[in-house]
N, C-alpha and C. Protein backbone atom coordinates (compact mmCIF):
# COMPACT_ATOMS: atom_id res chain seq x y z
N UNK A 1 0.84 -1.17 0.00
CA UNK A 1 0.00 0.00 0.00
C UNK A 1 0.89 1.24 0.00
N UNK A 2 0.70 2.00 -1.23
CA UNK A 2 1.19 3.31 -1.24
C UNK A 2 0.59 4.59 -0.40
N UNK A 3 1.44 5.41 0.58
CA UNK A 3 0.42 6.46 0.99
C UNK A 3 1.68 7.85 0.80
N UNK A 4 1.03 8.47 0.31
CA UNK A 4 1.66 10.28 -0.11
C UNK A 4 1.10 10.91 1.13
N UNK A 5 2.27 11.81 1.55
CA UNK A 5 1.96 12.69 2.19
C UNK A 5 2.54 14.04 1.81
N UNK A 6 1.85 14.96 1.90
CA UNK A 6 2.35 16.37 1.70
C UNK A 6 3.08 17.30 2.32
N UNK A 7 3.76 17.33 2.75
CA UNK A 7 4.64 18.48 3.79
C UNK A 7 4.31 19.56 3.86
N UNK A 8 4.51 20.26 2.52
CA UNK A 8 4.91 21.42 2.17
C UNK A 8 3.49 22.20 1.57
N UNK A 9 2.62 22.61 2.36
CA UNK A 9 1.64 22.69 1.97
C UNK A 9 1.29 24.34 1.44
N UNK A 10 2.06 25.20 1.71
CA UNK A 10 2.35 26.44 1.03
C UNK A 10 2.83 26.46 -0.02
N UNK A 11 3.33 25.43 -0.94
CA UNK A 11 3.84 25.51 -2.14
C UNK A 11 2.72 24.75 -2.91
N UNK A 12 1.97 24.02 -2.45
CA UNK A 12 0.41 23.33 -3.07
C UNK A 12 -0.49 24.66 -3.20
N UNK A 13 -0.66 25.44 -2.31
CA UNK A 13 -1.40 26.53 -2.62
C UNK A 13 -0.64 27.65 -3.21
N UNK A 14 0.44 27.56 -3.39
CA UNK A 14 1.03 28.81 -4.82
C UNK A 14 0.76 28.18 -6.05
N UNK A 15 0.54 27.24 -6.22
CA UNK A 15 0.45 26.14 -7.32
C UNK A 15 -0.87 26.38 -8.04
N UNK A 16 -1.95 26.06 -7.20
CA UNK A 16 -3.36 26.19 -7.09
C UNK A 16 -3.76 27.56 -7.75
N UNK A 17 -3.04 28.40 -6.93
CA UNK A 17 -3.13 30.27 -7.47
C UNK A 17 -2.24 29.98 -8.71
N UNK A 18 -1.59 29.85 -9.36
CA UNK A 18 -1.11 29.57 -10.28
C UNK A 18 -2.12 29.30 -11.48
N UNK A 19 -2.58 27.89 -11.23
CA UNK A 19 -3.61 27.39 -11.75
C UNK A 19 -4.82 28.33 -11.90
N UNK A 20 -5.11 29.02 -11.23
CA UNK A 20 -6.25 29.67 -11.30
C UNK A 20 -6.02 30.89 -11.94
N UNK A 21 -4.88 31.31 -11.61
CA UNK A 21 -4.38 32.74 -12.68
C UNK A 21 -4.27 32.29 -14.21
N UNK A 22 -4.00 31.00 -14.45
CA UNK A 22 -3.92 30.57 -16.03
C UNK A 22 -5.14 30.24 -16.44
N UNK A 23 -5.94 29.98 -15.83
CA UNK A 23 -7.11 29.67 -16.40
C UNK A 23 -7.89 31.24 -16.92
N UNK A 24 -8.10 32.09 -15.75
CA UNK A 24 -8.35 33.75 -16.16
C UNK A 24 -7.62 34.77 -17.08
N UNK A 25 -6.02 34.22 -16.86
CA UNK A 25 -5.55 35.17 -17.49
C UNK A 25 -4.77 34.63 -19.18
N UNK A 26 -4.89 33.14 -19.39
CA UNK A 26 -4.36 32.73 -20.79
C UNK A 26 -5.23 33.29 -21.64
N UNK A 27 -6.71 32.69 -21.60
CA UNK A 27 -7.16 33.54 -22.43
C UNK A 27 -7.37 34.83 -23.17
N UNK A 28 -6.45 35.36 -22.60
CA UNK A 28 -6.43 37.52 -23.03
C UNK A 28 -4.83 37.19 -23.48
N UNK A 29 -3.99 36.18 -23.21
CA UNK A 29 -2.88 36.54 -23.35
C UNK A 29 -2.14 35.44 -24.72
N UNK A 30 -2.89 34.22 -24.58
CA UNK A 30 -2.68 33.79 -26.03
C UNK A 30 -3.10 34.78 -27.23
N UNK A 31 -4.64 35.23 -27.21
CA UNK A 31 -4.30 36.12 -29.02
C UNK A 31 -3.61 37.47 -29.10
N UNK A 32 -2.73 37.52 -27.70
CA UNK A 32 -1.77 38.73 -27.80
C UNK A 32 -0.48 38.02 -28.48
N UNK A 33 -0.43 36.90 -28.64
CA UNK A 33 1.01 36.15 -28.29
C UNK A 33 0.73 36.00 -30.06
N UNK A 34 -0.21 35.37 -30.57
CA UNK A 34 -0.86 35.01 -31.99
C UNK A 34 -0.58 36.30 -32.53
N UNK A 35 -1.41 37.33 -32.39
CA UNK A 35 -1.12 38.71 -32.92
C UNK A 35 0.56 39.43 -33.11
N UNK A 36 1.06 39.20 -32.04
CA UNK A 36 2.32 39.39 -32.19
C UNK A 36 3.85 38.25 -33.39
N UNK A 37 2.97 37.15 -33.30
CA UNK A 37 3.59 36.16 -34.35
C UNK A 37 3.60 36.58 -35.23
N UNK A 38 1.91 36.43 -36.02
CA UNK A 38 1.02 37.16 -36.94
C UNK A 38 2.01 38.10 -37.74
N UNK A 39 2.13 39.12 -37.03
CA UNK A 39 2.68 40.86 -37.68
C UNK A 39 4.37 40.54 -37.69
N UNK A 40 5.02 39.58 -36.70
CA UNK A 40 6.30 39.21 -37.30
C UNK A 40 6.20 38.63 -38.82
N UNK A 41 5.30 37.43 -38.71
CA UNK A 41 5.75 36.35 -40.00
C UNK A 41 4.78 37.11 -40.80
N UNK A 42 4.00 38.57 -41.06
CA UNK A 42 3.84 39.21 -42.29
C UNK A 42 5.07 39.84 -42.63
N UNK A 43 5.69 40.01 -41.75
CA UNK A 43 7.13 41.46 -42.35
C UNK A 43 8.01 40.27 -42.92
N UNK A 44 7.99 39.15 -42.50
CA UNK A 44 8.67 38.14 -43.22
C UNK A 44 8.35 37.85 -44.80
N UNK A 45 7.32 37.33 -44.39
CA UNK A 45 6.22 37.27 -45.80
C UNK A 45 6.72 38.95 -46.95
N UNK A 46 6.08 39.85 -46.44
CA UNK A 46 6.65 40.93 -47.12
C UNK A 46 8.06 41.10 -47.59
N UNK A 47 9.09 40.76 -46.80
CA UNK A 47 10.86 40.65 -47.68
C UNK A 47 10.26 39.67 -47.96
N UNK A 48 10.45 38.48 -48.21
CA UNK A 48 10.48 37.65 -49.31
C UNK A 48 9.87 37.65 -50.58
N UNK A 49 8.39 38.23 -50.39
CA UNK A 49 7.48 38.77 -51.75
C UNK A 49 8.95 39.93 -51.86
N UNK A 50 9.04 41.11 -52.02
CA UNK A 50 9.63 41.45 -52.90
C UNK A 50 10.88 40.97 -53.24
N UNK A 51 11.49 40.06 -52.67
CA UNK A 51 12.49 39.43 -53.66
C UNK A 51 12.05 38.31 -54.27
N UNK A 52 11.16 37.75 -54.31
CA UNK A 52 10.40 36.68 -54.97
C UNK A 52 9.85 37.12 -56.24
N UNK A 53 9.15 37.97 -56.24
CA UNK A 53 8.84 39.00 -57.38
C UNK A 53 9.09 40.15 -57.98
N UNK A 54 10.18 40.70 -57.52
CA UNK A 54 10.95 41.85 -58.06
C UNK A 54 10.60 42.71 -58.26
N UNK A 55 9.16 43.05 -57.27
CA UNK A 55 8.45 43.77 -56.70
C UNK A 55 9.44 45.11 -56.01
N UNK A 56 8.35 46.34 -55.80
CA UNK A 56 9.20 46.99 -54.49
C UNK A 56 8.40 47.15 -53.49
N UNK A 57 8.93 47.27 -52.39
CA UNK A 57 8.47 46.82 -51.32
C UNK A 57 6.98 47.47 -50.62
N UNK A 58 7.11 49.08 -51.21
CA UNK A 58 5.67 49.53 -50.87
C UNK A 58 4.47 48.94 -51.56
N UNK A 59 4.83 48.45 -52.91
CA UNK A 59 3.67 47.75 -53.73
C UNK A 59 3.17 46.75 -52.68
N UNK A 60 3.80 45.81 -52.07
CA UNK A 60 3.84 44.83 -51.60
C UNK A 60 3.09 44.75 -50.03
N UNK A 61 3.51 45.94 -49.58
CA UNK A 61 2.78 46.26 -48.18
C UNK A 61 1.14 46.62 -48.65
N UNK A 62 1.20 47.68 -49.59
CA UNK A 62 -0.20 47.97 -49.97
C UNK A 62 -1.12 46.74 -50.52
N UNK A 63 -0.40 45.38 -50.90
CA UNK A 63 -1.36 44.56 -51.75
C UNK A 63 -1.13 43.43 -50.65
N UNK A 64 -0.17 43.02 -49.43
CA UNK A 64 -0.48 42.17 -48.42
C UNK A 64 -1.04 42.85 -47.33
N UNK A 65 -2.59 42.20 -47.17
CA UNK A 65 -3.14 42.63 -45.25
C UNK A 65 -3.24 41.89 -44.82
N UNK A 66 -3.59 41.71 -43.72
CA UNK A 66 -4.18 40.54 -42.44
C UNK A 66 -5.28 41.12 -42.47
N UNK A 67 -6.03 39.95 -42.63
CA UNK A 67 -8.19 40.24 -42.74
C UNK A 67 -8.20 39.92 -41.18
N UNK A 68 -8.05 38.59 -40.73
CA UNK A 68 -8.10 37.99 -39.22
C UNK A 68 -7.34 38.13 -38.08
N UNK A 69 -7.32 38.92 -37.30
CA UNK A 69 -6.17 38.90 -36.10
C UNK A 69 -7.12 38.07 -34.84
N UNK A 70 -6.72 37.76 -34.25
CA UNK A 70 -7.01 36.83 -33.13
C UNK A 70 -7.51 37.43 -31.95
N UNK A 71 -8.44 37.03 -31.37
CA UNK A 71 -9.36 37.46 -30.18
C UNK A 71 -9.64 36.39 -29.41
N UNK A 72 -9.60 36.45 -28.45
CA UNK A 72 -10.15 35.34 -27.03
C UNK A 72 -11.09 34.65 -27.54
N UNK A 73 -11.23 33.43 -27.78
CA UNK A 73 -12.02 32.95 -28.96
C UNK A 73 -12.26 32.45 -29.94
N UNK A 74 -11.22 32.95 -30.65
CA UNK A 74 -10.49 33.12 -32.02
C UNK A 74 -9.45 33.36 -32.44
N UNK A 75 -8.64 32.29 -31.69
CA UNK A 75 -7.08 32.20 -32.44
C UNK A 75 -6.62 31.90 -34.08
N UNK A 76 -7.11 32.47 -34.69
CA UNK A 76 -6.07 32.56 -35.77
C UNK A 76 -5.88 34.09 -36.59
N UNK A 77 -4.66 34.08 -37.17
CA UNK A 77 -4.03 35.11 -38.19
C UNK A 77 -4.22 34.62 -39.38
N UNK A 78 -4.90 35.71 -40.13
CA UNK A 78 -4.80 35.49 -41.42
C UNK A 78 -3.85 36.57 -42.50
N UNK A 79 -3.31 36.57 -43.29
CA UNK A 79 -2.70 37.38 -44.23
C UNK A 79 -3.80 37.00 -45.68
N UNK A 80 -4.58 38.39 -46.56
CA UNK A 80 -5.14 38.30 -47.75
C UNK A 80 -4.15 39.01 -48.58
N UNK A 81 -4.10 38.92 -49.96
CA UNK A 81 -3.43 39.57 -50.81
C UNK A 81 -4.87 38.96 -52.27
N UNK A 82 -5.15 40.55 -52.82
CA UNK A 82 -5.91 40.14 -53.70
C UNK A 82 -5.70 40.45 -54.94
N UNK A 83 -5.83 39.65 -56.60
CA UNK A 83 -5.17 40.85 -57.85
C UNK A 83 -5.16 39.77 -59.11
N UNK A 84 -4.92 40.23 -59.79
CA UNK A 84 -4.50 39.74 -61.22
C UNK A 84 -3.04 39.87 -61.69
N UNK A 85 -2.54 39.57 -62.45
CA UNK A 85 -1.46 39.83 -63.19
C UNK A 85 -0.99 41.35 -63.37
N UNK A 86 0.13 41.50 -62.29
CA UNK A 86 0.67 42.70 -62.63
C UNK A 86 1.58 43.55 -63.57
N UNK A 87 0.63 45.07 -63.83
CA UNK A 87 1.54 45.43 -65.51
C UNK A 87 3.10 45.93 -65.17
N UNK A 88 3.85 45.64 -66.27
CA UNK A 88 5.29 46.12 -66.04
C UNK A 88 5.40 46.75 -65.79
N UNK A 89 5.03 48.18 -65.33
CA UNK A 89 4.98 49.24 -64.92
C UNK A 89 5.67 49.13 -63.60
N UNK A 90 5.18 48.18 -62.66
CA UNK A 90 5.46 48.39 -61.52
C UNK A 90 7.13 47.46 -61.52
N UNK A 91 7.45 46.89 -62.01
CA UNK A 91 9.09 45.67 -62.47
C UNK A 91 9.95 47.04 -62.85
N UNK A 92 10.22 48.26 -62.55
CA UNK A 92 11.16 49.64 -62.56
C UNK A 92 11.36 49.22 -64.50
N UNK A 93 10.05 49.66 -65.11
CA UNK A 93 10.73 49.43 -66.63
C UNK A 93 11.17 50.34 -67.33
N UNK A 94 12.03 50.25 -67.88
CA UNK A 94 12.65 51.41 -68.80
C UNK A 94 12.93 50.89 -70.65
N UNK A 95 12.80 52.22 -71.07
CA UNK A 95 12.28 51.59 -72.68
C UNK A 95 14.00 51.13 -73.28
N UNK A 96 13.75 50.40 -74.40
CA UNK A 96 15.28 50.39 -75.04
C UNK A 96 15.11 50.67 -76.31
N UNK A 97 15.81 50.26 -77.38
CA UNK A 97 16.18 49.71 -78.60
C UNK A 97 14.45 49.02 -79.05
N UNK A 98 15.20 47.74 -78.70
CA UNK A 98 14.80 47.13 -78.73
C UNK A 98 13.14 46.38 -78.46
N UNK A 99 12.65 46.92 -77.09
CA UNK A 99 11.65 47.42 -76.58
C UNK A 99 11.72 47.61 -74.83
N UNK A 100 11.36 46.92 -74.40
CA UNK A 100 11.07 47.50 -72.52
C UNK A 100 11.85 46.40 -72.15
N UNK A 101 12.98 47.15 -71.25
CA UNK A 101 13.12 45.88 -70.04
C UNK A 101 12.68 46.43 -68.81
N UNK A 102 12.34 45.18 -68.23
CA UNK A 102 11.72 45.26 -66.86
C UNK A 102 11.84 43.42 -66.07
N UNK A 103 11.68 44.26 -64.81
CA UNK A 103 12.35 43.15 -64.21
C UNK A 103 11.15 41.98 -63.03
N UNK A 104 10.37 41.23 -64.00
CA UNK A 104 9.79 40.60 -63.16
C UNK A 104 10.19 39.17 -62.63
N UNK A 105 10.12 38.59 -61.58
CA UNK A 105 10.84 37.58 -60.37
C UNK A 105 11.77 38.41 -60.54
N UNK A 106 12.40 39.50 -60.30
CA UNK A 106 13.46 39.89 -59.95
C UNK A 106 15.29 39.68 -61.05
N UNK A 107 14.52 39.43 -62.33
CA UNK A 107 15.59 39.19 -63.63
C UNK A 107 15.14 40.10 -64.59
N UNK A 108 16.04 40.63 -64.73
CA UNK A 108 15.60 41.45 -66.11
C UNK A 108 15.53 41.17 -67.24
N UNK A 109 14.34 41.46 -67.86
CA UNK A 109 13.95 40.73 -69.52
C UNK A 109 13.60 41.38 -70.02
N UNK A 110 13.50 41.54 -71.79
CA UNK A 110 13.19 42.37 -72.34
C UNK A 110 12.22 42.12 -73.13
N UNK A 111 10.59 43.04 -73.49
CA UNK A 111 9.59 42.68 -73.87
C UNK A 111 9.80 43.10 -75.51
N UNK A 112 10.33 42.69 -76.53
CA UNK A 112 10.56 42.76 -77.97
C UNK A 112 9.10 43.69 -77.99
N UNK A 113 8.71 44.73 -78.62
CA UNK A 113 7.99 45.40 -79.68
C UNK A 113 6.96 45.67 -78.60
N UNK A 114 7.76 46.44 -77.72
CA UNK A 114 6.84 47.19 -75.79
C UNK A 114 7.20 48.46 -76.48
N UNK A 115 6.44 49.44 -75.90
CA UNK A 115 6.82 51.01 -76.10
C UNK A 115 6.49 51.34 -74.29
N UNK A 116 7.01 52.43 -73.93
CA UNK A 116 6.37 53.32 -72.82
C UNK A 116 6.19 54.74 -73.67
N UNK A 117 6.70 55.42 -74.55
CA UNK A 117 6.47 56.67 -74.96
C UNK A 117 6.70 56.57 -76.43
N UNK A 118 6.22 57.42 -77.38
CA UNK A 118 5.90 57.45 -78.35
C UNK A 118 7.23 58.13 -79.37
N UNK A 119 6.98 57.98 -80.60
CA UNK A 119 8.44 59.02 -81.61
C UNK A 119 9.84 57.88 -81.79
N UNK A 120 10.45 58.58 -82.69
CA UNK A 120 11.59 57.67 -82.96
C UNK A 120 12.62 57.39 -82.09
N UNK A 121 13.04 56.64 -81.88
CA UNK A 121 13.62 55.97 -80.74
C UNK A 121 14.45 56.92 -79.76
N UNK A 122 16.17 57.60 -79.93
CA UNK A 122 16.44 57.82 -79.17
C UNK A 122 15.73 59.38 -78.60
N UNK A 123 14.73 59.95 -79.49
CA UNK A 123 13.88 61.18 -78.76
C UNK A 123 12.85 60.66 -78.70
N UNK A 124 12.51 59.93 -77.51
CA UNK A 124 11.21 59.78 -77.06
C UNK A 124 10.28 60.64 -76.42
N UNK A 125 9.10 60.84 -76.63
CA UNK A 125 8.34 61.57 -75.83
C UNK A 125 6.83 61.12 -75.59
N UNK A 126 6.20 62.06 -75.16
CA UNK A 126 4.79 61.84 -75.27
C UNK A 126 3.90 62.88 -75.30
N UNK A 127 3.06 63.08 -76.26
CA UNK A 127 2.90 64.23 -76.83
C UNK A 127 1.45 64.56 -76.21
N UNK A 128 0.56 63.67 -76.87
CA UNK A 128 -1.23 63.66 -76.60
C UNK A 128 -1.76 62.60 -76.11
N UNK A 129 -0.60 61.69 -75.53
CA UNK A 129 -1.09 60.73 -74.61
C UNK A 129 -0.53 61.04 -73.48
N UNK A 130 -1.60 60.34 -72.22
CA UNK A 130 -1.07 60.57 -70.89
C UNK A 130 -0.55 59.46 -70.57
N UNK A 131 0.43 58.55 -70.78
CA UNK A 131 0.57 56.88 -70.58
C UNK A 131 1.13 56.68 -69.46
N UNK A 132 1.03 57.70 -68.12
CA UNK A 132 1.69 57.22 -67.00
C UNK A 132 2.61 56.24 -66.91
N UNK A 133 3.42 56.26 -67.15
CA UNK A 133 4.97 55.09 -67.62
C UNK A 133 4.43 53.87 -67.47
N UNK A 134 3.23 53.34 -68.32
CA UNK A 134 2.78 52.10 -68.49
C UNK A 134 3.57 51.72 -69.56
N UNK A 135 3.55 50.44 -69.70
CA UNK A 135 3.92 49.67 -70.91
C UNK A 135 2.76 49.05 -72.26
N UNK A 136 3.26 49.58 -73.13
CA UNK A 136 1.83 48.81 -74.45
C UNK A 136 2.83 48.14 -74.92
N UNK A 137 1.86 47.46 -75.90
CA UNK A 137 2.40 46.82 -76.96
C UNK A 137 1.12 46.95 -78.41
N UNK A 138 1.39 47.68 -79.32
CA UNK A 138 0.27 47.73 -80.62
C UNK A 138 -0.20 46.15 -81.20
N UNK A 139 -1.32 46.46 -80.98
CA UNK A 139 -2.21 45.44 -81.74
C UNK A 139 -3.06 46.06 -83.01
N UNK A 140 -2.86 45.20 -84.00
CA UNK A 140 -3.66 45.62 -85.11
C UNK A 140 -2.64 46.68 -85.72
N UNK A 141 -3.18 46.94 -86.96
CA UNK A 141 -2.04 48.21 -87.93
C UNK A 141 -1.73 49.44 -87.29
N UNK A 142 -0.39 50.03 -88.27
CA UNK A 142 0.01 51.14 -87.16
C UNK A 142 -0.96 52.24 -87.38
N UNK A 143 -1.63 52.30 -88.32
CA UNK A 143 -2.32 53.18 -88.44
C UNK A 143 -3.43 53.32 -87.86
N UNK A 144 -4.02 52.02 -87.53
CA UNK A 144 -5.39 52.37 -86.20
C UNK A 144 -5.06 52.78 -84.75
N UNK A 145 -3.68 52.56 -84.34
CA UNK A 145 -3.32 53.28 -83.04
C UNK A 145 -3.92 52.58 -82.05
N UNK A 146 -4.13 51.20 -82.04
CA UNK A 146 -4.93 50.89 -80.74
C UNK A 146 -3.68 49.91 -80.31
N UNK A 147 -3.43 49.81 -78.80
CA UNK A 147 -2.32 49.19 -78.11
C UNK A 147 -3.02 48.98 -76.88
N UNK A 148 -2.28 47.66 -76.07
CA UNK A 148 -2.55 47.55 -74.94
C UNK A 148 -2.20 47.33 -74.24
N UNK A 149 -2.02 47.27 -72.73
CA UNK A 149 -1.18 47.28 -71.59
C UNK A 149 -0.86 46.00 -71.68
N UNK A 150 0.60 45.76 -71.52
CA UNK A 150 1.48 45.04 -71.36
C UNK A 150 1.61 44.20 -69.67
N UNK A 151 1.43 43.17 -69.04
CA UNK A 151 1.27 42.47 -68.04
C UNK A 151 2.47 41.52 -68.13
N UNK A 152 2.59 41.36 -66.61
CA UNK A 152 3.90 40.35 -66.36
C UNK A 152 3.19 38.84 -66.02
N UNK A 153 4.29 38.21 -65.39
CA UNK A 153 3.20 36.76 -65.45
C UNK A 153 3.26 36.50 -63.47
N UNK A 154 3.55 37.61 -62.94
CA UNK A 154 3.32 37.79 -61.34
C UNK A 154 2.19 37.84 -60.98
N UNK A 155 1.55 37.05 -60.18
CA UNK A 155 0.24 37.56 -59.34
C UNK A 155 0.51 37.09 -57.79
N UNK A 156 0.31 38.15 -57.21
CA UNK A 156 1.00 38.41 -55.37
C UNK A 156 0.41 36.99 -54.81
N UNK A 157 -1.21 36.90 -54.89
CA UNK A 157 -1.43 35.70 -54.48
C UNK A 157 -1.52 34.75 -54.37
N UNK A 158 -0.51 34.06 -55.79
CA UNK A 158 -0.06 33.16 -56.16
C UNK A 158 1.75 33.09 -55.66
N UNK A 159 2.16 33.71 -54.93
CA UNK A 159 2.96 33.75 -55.22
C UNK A 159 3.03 34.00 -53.28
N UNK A 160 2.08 34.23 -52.89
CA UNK A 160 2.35 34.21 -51.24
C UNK A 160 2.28 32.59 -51.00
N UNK A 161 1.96 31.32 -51.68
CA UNK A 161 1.54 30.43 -51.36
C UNK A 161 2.46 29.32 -51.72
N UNK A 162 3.67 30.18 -52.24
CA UNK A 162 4.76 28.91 -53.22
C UNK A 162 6.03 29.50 -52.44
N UNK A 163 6.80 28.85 -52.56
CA UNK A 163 8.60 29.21 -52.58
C UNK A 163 8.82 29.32 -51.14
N UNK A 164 10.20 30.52 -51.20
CA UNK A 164 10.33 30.44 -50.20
C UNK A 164 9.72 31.84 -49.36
N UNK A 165 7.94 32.47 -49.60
CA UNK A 165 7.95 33.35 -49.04
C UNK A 165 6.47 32.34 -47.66
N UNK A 166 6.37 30.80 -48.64
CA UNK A 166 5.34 30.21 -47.29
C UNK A 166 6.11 29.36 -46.54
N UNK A 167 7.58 29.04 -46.97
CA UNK A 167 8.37 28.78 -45.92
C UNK A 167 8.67 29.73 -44.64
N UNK A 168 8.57 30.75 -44.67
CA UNK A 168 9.16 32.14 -44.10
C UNK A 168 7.91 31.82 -43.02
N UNK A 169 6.88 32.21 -43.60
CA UNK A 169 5.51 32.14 -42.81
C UNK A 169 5.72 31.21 -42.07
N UNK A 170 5.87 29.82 -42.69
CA UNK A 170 5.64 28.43 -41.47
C UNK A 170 6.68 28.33 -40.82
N UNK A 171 7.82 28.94 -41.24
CA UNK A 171 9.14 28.95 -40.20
C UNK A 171 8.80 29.65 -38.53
N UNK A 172 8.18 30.89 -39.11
CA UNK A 172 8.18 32.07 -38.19
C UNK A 172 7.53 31.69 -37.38
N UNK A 173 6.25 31.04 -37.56
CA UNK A 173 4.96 30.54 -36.93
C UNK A 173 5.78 29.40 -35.96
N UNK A 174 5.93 28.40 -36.56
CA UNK A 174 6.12 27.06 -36.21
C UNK A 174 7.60 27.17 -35.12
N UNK A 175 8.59 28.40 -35.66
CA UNK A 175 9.72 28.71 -34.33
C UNK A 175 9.30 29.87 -33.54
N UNK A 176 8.34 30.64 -33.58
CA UNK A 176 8.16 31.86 -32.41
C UNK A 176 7.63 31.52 -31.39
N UNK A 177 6.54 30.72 -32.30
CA UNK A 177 5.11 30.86 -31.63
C UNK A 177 5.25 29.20 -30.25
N UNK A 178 5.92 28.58 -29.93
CA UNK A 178 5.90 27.55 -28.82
C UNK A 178 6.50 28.11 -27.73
N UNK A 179 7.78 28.74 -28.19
CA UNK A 179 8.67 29.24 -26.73
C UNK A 179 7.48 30.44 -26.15
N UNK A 180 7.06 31.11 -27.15
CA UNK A 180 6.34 32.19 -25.95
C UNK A 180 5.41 31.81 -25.42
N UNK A 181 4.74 30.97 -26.18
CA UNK A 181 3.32 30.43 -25.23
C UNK A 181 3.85 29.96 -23.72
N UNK A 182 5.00 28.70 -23.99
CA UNK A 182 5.61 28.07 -22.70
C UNK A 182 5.91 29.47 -21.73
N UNK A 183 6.72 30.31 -22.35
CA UNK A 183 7.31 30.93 -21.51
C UNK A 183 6.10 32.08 -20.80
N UNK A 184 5.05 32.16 -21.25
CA UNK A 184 3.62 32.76 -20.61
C UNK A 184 3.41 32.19 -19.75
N UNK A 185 2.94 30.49 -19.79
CA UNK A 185 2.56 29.45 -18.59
C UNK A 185 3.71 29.34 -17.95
N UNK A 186 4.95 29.47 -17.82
CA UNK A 186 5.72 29.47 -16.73
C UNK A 186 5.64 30.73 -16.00
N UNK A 187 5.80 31.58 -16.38
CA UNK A 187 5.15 32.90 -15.92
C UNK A 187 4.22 32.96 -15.07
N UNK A 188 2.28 32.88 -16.13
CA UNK A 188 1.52 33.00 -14.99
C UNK A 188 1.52 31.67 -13.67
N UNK A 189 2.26 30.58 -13.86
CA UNK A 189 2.07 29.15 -12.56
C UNK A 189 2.91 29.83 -11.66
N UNK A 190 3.87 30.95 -12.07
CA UNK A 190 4.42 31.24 -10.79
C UNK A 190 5.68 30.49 -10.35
């Protein structure tokens, strides 16, 4: 027959208060701990999109948000990014010879028979169009004048979900996020 006895019976009741402080106070302090992951592994997410896509970096803040942040309740973080195929415009393009290089994944290539401004090559200008340093390319004869914006083969939200910018994410997550939780419950047990 086994029998336990307790000695130390002031350290059973710091224990107890312990217990009872984690039960009141985890809940307010896990989706602080989530939230704080969260907004690390987006700034992660964010460097890697722009070197993933040869993006610059304000594009990138403006087209990644977090829709979901976490509430007592509702632990999870979400990051949205929403869009289509982005035009060269934003890949820093500059016209050539030849036609536009611009640099999407972050390599520079050149789009054969791209314009950004109008006139014979080395005096370019733009006369009666407003083409905000977009990129065309003419479709149909030169004489009907109709052209159209030129697109890269990048789309942000395809591109948050591959490589190494959802490694970054599951890294950040999967190494931040255990030590602080532990190190909370050692905390509030006292």
């Amino acid at each position: 027959m086994l029998v336990y006895r307790w000695e130390n019976i002031e350290g059973l009741r710091r224990y107890a208060g312990g217990i009872k402080r984690l039960q009141t106070e985890f809940p307010k302090v896990l989706p602080r701990i989530v939230n704080q992951v969260g907004r690390r592994a987006r700034t992660r997410v964010v460097r890697n999109l722009t070197k993933q896509t040869g993006l610059e970096r304000q594009v990138i803040v403006r087209a990644v948000k977090n829709v979901d942040t976490a509430k007592p309740g509702k632990l999870f973080y979400s990051l949205q990014s929403r869009g289509g195929f982005i035009r060269l415009k934003y890949f820093r393009a500059r016209e050539t010879r030849q036609g536009v290089a611009a640099q999407p994944f972050g390599k520079r290539r050149v789009f054969p028979g791209t314009f950004i401004m109008g006139g014979q090559f080395p005096y370019r200008h733009v006369k009666h169009w407003n083409l905000e340093g977009h990129v065309y390319r003419r479709i149909g004869r030169a004489s009907q004048r109709r052209v159209t914006q030129v697109k890269s083969d990048v789309r942000i939200p395809d591109e948050m979900v591959r490589g190494e910018t959802r490694d970054a994410f599951e890294r950040e997550a999967t190494a931040t996020m255990p030590p602080r939780v532990e190190a909370v419950i050692r905390k509030l047990l006292g």
